[in-house]
N, C-alpha and C. Protein backbone atom coordinates (compact mmCIF):
# COMPACT_ATOMS: atom_id res chain seq x y z
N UNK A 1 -66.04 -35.31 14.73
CA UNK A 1 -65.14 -34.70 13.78
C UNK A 1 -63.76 -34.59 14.43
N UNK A 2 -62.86 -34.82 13.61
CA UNK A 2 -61.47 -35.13 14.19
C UNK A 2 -60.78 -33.67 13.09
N UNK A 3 -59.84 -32.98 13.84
CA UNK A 3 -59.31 -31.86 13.14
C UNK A 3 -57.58 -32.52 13.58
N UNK A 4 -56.74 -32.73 12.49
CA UNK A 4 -55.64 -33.16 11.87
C UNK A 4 -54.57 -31.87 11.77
N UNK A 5 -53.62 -31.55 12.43
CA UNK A 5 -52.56 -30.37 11.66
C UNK A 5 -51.77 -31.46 10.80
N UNK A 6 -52.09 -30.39 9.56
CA UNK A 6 -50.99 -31.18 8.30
C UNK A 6 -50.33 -30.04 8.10
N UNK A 7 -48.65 -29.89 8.47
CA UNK A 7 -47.89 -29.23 7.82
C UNK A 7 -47.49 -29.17 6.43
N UNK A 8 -47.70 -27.89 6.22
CA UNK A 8 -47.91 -27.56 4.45
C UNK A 8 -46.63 -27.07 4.01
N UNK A 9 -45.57 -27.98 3.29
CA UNK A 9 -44.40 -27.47 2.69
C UNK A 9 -44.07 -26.43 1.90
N UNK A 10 -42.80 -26.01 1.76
CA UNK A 10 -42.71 -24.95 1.34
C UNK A 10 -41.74 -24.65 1.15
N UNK A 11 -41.57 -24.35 -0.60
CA UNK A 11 -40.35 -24.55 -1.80
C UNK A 11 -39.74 -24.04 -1.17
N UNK A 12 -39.58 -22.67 -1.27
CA UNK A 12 -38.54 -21.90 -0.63
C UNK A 12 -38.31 -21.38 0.98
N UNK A 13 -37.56 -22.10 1.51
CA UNK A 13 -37.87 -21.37 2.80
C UNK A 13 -36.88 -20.35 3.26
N UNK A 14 -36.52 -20.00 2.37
CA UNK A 14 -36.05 -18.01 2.38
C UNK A 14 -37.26 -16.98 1.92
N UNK A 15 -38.13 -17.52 2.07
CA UNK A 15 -39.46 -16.90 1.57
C UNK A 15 -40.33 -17.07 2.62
N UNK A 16 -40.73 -15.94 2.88
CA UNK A 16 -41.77 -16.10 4.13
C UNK A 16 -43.30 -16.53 3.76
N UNK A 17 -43.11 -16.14 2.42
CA UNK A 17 -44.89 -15.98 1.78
C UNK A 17 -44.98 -17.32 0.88
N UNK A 18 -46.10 -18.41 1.14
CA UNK A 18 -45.90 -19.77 0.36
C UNK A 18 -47.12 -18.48 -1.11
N UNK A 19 -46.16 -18.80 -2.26
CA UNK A 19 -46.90 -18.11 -3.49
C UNK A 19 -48.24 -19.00 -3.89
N UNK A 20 -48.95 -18.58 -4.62
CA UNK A 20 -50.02 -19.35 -4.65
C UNK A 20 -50.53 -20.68 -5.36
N UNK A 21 -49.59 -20.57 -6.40
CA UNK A 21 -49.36 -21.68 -6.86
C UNK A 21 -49.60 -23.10 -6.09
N UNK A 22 -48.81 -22.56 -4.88
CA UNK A 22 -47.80 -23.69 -4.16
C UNK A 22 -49.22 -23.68 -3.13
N UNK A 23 -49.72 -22.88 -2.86
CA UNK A 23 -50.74 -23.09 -1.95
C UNK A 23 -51.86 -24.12 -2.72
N UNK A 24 -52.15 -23.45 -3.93
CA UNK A 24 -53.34 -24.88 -4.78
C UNK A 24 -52.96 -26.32 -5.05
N UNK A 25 -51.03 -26.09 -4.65
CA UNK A 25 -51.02 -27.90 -5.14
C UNK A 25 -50.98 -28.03 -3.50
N UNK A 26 -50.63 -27.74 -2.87
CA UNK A 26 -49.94 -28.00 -1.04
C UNK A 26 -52.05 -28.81 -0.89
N UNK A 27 -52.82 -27.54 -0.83
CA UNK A 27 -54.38 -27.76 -0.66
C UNK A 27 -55.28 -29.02 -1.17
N UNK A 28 -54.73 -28.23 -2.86
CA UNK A 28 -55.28 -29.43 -3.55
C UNK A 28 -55.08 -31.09 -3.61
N UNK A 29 -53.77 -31.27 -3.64
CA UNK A 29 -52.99 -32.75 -2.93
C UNK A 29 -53.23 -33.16 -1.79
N UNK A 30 -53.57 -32.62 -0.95
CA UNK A 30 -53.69 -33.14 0.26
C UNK A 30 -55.19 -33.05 0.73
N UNK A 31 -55.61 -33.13 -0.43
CA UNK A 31 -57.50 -32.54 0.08
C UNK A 31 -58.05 -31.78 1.49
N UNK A 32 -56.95 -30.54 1.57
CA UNK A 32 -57.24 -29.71 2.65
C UNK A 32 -58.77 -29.29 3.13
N UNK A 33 -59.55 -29.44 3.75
CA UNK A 33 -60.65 -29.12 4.46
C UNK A 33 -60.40 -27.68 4.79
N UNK A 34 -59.41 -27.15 5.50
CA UNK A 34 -59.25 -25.84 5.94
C UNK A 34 -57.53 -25.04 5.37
N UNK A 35 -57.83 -24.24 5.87
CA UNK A 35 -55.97 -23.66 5.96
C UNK A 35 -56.27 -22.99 6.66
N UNK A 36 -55.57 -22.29 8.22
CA UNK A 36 -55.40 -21.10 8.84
C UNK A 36 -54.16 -20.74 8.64
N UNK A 37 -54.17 -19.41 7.88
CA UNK A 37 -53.13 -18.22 7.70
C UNK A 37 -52.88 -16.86 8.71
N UNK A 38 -52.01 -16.14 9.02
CA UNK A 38 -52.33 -15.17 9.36
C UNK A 38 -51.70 -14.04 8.46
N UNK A 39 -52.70 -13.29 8.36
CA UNK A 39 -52.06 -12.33 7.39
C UNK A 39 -52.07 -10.23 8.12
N UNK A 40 -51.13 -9.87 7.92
CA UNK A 40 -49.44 -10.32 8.05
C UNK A 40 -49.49 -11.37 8.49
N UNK A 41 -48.22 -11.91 7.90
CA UNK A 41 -47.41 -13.21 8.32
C UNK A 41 -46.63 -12.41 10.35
N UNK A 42 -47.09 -13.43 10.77
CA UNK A 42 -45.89 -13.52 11.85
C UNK A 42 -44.46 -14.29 12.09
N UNK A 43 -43.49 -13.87 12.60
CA UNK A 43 -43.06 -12.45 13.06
C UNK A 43 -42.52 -12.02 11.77
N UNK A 44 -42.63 -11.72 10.60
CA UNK A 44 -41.98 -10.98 9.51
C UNK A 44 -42.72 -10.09 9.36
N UNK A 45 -44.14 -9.76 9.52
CA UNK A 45 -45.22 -8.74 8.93
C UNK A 45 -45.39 -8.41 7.47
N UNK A 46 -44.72 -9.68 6.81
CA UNK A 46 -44.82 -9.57 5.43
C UNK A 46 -46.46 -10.19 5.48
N UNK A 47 -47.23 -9.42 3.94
CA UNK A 47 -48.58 -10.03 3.91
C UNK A 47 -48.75 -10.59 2.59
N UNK A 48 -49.97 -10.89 2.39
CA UNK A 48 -50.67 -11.63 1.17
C UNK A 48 -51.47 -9.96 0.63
N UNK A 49 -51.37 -9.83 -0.63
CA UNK A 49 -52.13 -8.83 -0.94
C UNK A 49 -52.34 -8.58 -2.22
N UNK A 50 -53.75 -8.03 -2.76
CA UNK A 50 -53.92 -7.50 -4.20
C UNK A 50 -54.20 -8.63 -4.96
N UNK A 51 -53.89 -9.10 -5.95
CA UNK A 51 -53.88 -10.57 -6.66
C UNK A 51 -53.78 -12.03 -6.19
N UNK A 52 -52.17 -11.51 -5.15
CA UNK A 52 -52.13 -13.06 -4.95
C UNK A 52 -53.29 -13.29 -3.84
N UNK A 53 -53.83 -12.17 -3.05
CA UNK A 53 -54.11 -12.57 -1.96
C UNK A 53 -55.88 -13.03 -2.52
N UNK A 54 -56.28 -12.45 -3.61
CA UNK A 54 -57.59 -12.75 -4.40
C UNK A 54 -57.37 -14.13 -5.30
N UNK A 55 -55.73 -14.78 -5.13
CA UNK A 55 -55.65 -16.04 -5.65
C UNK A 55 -55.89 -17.15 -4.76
N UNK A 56 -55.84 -16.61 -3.76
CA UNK A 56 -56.09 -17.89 -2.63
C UNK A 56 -57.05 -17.63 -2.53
N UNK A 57 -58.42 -16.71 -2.38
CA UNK A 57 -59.40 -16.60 -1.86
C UNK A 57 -60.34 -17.43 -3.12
N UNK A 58 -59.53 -17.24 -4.63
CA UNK A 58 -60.26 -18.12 -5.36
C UNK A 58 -60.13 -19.60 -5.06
N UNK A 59 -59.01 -19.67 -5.06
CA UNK A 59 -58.33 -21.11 -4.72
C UNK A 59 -59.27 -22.22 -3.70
N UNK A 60 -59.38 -21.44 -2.39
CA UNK A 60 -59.99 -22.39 -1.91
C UNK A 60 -61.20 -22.30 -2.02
N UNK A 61 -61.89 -21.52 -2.22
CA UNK A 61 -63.35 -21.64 -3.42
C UNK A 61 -63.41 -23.00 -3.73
N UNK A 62 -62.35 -22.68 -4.98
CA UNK A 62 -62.51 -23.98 -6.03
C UNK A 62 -62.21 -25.21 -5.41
N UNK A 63 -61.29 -25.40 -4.38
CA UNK A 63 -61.12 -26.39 -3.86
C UNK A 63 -62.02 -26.88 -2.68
N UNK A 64 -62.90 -25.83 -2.40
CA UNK A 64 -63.61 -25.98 -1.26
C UNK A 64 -62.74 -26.41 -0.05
N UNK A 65 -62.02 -25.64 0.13
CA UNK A 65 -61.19 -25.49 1.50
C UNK A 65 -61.23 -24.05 1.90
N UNK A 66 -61.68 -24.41 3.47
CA UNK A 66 -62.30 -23.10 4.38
C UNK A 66 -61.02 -22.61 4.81
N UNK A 67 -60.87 -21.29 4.49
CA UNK A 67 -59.69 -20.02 4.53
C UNK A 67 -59.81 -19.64 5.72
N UNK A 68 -59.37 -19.27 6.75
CA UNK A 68 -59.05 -19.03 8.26
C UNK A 68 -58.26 -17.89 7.98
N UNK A 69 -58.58 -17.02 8.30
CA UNK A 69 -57.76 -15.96 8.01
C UNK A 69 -57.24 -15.28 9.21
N UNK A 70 -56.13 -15.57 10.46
CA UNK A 70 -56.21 -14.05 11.29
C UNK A 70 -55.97 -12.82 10.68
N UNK A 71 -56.50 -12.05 10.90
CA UNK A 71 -56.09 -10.60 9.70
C UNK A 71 -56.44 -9.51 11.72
N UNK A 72 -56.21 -9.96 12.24
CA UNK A 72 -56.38 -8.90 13.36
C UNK A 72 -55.14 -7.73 13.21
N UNK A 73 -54.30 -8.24 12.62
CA UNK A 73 -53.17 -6.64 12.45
C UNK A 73 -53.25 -6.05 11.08
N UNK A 74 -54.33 -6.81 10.32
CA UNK A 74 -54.52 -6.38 8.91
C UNK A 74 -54.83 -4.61 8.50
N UNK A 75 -55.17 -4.26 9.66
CA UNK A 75 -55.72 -2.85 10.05
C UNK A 75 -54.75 -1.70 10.30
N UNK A 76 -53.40 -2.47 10.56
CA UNK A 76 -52.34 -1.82 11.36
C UNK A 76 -51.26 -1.91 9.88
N UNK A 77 -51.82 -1.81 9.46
CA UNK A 77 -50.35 -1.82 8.12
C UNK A 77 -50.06 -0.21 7.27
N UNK A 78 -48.77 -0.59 7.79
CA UNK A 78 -48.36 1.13 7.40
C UNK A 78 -47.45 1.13 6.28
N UNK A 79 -47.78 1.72 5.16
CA UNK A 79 -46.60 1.18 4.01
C UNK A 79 -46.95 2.74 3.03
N UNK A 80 -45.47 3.04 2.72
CA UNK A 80 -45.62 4.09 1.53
C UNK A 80 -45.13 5.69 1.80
N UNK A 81 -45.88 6.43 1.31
CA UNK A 81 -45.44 7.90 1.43
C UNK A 81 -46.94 8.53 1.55
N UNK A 82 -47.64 8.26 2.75
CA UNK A 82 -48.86 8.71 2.52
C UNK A 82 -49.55 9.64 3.86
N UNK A 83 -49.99 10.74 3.48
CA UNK A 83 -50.57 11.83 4.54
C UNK A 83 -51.91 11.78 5.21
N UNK A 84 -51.77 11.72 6.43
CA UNK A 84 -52.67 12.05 7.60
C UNK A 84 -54.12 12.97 6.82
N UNK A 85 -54.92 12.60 6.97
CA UNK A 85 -56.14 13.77 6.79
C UNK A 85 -55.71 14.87 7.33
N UNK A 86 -55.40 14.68 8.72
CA UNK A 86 -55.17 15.94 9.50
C UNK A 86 -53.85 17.10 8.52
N UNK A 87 -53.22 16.44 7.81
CA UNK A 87 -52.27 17.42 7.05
C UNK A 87 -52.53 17.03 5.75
N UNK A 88 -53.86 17.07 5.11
CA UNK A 88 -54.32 17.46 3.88
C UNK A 88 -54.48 16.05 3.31
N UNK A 89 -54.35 15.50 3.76
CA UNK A 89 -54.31 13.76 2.81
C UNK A 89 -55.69 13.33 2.53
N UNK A 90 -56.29 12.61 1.62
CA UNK A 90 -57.72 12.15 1.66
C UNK A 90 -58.21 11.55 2.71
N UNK A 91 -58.94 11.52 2.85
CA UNK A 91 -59.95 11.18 3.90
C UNK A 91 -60.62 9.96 3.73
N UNK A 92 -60.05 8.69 2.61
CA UNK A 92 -60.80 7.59 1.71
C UNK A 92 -59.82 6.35 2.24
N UNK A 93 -60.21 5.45 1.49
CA UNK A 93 -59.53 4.21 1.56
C UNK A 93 -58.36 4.15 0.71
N UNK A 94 -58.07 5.57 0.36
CA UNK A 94 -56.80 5.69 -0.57
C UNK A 94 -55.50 5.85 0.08
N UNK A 95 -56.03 6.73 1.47
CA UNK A 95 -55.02 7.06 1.73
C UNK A 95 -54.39 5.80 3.24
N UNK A 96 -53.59 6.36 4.27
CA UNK A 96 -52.88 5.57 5.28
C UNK A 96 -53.86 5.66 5.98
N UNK A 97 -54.39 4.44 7.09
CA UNK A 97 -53.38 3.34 6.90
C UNK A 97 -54.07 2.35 5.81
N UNK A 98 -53.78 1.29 5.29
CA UNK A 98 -54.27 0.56 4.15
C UNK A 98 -54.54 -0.90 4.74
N UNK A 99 -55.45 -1.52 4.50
CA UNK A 99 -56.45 -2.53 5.11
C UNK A 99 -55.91 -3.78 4.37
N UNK A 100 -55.21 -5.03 4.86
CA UNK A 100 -55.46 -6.08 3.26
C UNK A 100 -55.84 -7.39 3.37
N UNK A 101 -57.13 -6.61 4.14
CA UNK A 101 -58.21 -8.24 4.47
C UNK A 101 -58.74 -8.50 3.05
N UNK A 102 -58.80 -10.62 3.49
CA UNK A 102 -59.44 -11.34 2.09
C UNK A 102 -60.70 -11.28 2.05
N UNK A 103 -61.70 -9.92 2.55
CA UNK A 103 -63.20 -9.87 2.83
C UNK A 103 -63.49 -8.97 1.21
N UNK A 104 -62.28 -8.61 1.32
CA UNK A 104 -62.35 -7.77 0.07
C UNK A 104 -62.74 -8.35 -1.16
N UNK A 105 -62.06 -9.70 -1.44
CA UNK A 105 -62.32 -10.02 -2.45
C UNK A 105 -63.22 -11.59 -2.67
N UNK A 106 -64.23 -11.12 -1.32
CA UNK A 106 -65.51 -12.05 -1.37
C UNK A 106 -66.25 -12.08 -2.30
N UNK A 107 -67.33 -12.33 -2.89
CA UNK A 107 -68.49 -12.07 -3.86
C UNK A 107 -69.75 -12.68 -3.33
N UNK A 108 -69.48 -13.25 -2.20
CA UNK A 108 -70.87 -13.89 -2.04
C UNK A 108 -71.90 -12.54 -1.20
């Protein structure tokens, strides 16, 4: 087995995040086998999350291209106006810090 880097273009490059669209034709056209992402993006710490990030996880489903995900700082994401347990805040996945791994929106 021979593993190939194919650089995957990208409309805008004042945009750190390729939208998903652009990820199903980039994948789909090029009959991608894999993609490795890291999410956060490095060095911007912008991420994939909520919809779009459950659009790629469909995406390569359908395309049968294996999603590589680093998500090792996925854990470390601090965003919002949100309180510590220790000073009354919930104690759930509601509150800080907020997680935005694509495990989430597995089904198998």
């Amino acid at each position: 087995m021979r593993i190939s880097p194919s650089p995957v273009l990208h409309r805008n490059v004042h945009e750190a995040l390729l939208p998903s669209e652009d990820f199903a034709f980039e994948a789909g056209g090029r009959g991608l086998g894999a993609m490795l992402l890291s999410n956060p993006a490095n060095p911007t710490g912008q991420s994939l999350e909520g919809d779009e990030l459950d659009a790629y996880v469909k995406i390569a489903r359908d395309l049968n291209c294996c999603l590589l995900m680093d998500e090792f700082y996925s854990h470390y994401y601090y965003d919002g106006e949100n309180v510590s347990p220790e000073d009354g805040g919930a104690d759930d996945d509601s509150n800080w810090p907020k997680t935005v791994s694509s495990a989430k929106y597995i089904d198998d």
